[in-house]
Protein backbone atom coordinates (compact mmCIF):
# COMPACT_ATOMS: atom_id res chain seq x y z
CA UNK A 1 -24.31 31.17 32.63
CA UNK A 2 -25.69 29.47 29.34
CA UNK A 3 -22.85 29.88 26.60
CA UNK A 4 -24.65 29.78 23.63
CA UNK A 5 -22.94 27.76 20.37
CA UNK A 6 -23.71 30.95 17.83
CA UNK A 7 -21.44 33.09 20.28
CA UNK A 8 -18.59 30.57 20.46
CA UNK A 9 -18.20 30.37 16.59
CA UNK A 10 -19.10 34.49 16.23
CA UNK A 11 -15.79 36.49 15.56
CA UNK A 12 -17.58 39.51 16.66
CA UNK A 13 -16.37 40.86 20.00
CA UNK A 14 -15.04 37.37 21.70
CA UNK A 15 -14.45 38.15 25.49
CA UNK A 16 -11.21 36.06 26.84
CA UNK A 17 -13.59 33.25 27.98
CA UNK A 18 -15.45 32.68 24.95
CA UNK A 19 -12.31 32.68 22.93
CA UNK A 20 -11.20 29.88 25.51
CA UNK A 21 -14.36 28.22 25.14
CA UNK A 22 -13.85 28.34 21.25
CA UNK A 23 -10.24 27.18 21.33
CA UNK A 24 -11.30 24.32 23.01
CA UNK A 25 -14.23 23.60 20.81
CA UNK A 26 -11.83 23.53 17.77
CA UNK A 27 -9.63 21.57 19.34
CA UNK A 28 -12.14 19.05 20.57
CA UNK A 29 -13.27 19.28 17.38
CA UNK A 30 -9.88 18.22 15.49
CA UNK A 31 -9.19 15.79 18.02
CA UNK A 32 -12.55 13.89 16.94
CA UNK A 33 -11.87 14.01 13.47
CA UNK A 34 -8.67 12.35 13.99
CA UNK A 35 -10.12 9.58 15.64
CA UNK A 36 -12.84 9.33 12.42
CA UNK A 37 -9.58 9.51 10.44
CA UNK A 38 -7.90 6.82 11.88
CA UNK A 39 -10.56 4.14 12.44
CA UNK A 40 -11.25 4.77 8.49
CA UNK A 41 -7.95 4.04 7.68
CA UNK A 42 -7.42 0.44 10.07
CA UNK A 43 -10.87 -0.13 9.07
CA UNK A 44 -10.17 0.09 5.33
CA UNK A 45 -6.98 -1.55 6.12
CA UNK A 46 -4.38 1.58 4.85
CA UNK A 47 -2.35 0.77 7.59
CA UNK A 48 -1.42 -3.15 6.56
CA UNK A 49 1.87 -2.83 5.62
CA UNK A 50 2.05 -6.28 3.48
CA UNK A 51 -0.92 -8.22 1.49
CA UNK A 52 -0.35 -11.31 -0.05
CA UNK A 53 2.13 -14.27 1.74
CA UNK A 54 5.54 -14.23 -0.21
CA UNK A 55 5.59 -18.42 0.87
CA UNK A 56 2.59 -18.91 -1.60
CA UNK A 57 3.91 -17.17 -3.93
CA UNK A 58 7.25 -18.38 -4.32
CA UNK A 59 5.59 -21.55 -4.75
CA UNK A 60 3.19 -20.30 -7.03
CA UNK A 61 6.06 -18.80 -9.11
CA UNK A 62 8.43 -22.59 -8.86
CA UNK A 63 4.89 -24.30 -10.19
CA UNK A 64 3.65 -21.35 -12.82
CA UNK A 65 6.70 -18.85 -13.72
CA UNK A 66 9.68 -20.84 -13.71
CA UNK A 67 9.55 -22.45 -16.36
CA UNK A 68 10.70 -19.02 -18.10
CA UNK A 69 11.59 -16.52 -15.46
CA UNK A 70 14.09 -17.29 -12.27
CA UNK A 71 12.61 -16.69 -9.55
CA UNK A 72 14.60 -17.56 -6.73
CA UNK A 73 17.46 -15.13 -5.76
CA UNK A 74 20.58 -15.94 -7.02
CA UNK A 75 19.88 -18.32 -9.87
CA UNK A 76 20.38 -17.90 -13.43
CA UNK A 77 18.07 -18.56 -16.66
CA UNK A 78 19.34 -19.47 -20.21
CA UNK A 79 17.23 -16.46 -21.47
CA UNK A 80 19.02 -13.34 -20.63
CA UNK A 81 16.44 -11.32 -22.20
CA UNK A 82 14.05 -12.55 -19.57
CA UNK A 83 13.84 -11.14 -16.31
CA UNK A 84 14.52 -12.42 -13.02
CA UNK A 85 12.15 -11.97 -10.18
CA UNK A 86 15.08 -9.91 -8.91
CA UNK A 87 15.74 -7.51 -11.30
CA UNK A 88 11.90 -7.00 -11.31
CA UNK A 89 11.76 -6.84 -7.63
CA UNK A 90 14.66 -4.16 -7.83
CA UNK A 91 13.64 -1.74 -11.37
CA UNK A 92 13.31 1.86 -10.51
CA UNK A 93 9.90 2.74 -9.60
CA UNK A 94 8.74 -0.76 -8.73
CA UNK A 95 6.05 -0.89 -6.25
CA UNK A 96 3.04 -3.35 -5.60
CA UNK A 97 0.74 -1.34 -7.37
CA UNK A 98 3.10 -0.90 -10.42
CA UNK A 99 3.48 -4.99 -9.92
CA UNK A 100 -0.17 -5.08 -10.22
CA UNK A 101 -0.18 -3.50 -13.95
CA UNK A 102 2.62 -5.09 -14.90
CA UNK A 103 0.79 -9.05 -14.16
CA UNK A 104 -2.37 -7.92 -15.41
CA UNK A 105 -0.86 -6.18 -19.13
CA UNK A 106 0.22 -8.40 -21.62
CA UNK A 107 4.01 -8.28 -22.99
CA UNK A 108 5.34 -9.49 -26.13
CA UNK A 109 6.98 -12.10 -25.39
CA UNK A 110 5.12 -13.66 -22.23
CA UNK A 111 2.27 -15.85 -22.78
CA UNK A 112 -1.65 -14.55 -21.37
CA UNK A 113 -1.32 -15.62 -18.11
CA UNK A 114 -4.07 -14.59 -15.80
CA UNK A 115 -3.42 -14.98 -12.26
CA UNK A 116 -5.89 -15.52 -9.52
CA UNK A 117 -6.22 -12.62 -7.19
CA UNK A 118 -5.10 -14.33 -4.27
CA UNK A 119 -2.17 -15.66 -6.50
CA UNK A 120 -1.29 -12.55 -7.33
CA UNK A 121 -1.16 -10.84 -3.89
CA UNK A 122 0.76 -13.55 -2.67
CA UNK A 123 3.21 -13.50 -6.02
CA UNK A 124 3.43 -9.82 -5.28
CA UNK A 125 4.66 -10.24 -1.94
CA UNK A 126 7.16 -12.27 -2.86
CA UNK A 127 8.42 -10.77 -5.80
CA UNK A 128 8.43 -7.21 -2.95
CA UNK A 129 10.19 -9.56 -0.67
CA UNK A 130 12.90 -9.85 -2.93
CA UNK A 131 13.50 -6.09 -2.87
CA UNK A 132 17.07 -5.00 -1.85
CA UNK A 133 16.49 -2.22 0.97
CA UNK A 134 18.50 0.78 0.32
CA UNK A 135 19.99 2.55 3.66
């Protein structure tokens, strides 16, 4: 028997084994889709969970950002009003995307500093790496 596509998808009148038939074209269907889905995302890279190589950019920071920020854990600056790589690391809402503005937008007291993209991924992930995990 030739089961035609027109009466798989039609509504009208299904007998039990074209409703089977469509079930499993739908399912088929959703099943290939996922697979699209997926390989987009890897592809695109969505699934890396880090960019950037905190090493780097600690180093980067010692060599570009130390000489007003402290950027190691635990250390101390003589400007208070000045953020540590820490605190930043740990504000509310802090994210790499939200680290991305915040390199790229001037502030009033920090000079125009334009980092390299590679720079800044890797300063990112080590300003991220610096996050305190809540449990």
């Amino acid at each position: 028997m030739l089961l035609r596509m027109d009466s798989c998808l039609s509504r009208e009148k299904a007998s039990p084994r074209t409703a089977s038939a469509r079930g499993m074209l739908r399912t088929a269907f959703a099943m290939a889709s996922l697979a699209v889905l997926v390989s987009i995302l890897l592809a695109s890279g969505a699934g890396a969970v880090e960019v950037g190589n905190p090493e780097r950019g600690l180093d980067y920071a010692r060599r570009i950002c130390a000489s007003c920020h402290a950027v190691e854990p635990g250390t101390t600056f003589l400007f208070s009003d000045i953020p540590s790589f820490e605190d930043i690391a740990n504000s509310e809402g802090m994210s790499p995307r939200a680290l991305v503005v915040w390199l790229t937008t001037s502030h009033p007291n920090m000079p125009d500093l334009i980092i390299p993209p590679d720079d800044m991924d890797d300063v990112i992930a080590y300003i991220m790496s610096l996050r305190v995990r809540e449990e």
